[in-house]
Every structure is written in structure tokens, then in C-alpha cells.
Protein backbone atom coordinates (compact mmCIF):
# COMPACT_ATOMS: atom_id res chain seq x y z
CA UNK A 1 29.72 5.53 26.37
CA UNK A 2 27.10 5.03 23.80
CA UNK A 3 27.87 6.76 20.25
CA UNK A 4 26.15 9.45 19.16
CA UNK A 5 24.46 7.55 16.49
CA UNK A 6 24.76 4.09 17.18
CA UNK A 7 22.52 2.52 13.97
CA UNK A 8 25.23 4.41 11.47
CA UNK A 9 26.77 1.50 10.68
CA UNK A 10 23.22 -1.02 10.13
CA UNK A 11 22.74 -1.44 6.27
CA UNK A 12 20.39 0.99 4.76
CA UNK A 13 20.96 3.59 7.46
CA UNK A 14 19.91 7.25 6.47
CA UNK A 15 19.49 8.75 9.37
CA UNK A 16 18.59 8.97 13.39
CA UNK A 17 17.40 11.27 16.13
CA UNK A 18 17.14 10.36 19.48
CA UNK A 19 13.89 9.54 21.06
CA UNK A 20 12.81 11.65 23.95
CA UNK A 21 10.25 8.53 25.06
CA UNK A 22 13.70 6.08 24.84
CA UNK A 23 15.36 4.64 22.17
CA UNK A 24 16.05 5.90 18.42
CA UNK A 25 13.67 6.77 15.72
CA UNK A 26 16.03 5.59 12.34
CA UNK A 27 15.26 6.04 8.76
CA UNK A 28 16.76 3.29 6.45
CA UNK A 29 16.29 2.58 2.94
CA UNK A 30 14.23 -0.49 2.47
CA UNK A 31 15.70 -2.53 -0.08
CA UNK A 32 19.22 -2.20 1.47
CA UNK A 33 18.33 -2.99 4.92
CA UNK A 34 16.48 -5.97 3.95
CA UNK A 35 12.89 -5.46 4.82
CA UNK A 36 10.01 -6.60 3.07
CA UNK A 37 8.21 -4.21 1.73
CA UNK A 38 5.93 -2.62 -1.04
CA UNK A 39 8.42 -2.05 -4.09
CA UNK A 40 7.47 1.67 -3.98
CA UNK A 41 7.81 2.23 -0.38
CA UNK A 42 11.53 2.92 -0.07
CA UNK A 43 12.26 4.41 3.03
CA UNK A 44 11.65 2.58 6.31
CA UNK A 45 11.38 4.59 10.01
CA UNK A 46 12.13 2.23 12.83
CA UNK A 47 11.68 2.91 16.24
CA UNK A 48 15.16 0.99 17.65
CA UNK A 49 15.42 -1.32 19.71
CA UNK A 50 11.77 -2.12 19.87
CA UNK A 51 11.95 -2.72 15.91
CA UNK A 52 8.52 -1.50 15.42
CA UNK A 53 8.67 0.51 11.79
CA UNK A 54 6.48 1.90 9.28
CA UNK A 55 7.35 1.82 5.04
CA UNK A 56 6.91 5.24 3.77
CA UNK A 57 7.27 6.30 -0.29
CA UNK A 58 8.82 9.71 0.14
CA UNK A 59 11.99 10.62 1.92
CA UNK A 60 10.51 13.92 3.15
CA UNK A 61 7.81 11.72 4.36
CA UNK A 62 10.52 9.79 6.68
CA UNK A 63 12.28 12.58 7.99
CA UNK A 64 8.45 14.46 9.05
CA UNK A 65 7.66 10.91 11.05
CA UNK A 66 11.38 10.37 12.21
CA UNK A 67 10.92 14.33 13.76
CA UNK A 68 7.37 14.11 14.78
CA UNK A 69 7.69 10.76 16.28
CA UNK A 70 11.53 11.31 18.09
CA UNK A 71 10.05 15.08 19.52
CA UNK A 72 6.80 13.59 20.92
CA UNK A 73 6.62 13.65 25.12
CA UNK A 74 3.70 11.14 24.97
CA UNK A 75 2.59 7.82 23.50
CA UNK A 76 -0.31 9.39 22.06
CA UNK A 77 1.98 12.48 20.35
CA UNK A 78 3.78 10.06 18.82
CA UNK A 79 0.93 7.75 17.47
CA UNK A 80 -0.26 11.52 15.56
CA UNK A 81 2.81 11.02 13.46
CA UNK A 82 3.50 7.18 12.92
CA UNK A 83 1.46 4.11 14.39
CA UNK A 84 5.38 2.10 15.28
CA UNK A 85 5.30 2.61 19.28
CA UNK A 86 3.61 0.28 21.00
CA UNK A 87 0.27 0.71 23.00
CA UNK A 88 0.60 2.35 26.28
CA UNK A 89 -1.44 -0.55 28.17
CA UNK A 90 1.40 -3.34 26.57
CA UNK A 91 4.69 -1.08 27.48
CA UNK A 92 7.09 -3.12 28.58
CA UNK A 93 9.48 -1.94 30.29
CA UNK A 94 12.92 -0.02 29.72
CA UNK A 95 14.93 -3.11 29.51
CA UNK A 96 12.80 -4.61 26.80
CA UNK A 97 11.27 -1.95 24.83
CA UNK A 98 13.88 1.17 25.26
CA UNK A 99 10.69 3.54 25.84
CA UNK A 100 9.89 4.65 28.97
CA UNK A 101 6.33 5.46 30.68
CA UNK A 102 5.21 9.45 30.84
CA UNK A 103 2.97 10.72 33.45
């Protein structure tokens, strides 16, 4: 059985919510987690496992992408609130990317 929140133990982690196209949408703090990033752009949201992420400045910022973005029922919802899924026409599928296809 899969834990509830899986990434709680990655350095950096904040926060998660799970993503209703697959996978987890997870806030970490840049510096700790290691990525490489704008100096003022502290908190990262990463779409798990496909790694895709977005640097952000605010927390409140984070949390309104890691809702919008876990909540969305389509590739193109989610793209409204961070560009860190991949295209619909390049979806891999489940086994690689986590996500899978709507409609």
C-alpha cells in the first residue's frame, strides 16, 4: 500500500496533494531540495514522478498552482494554473509519466 504522502520524506518537502490526472503535485523549498534556481524563487511545485516543476517566489503562490494544478480533470485545466504537465500529443503513458489520458 502506497503512503498517503509518499514525497514526505524527499528534502525540501512542504507539501502534496494527489493528482486527479496521476501522480502528485509537491511543493518543496528550492534551496533544500537542491534545484537550481533563481535565488528569489524559493518554492518549487513538481509534478512527481514525471519531475516536470515550475520555481515560484511566494508560498501562497505554490499552494494556488499545487491546488489548481492537482484539482484539474484535463491537460488543458491544468496548463491554466502551471505550464509542468506535459503536452497532451507527447503523453506517455501511465508507466512512464504517472498521468493518465482524459476523454
Amino acid at each position: 500500500m502506497t503512503p498517503r504522502k509518499p514525497h514526505a520524506v524527499n528534502a525540501g518537502y512542504v507539501a502534496e496533494r494527489k493528482c486527479w490526472l496521476g501522480g502528485h503535485v509537491v511543493i518543496y523549498r528550492t534551496a533544500e531540495a537542491g534545484f537550481d534556481a533563481d535565488e528569489k524563487a524559493r518554492w518549487t511545485v513538481m509534478h512527481e514522478p514525471s519531475s516536470l516543476h515550475v520555481c515560484v517566489e511566494t508560498r501562497a503562490v505554490a499552494y494556488d498552482i499545487m491546488r489548481g494544478v492537482a484539482a484539474a480533470r484535463t491537460l488543458d485545466e491544468a496548463r491554466e494554473y502551471a505550464d509542468i504537465l506535459p503536452d497532451g500529443e507527447n503523453l506517455a503513458d501511465d508507466e512512464e509519466t504517472g498521468l493518465r489520458r482524459q476523454g
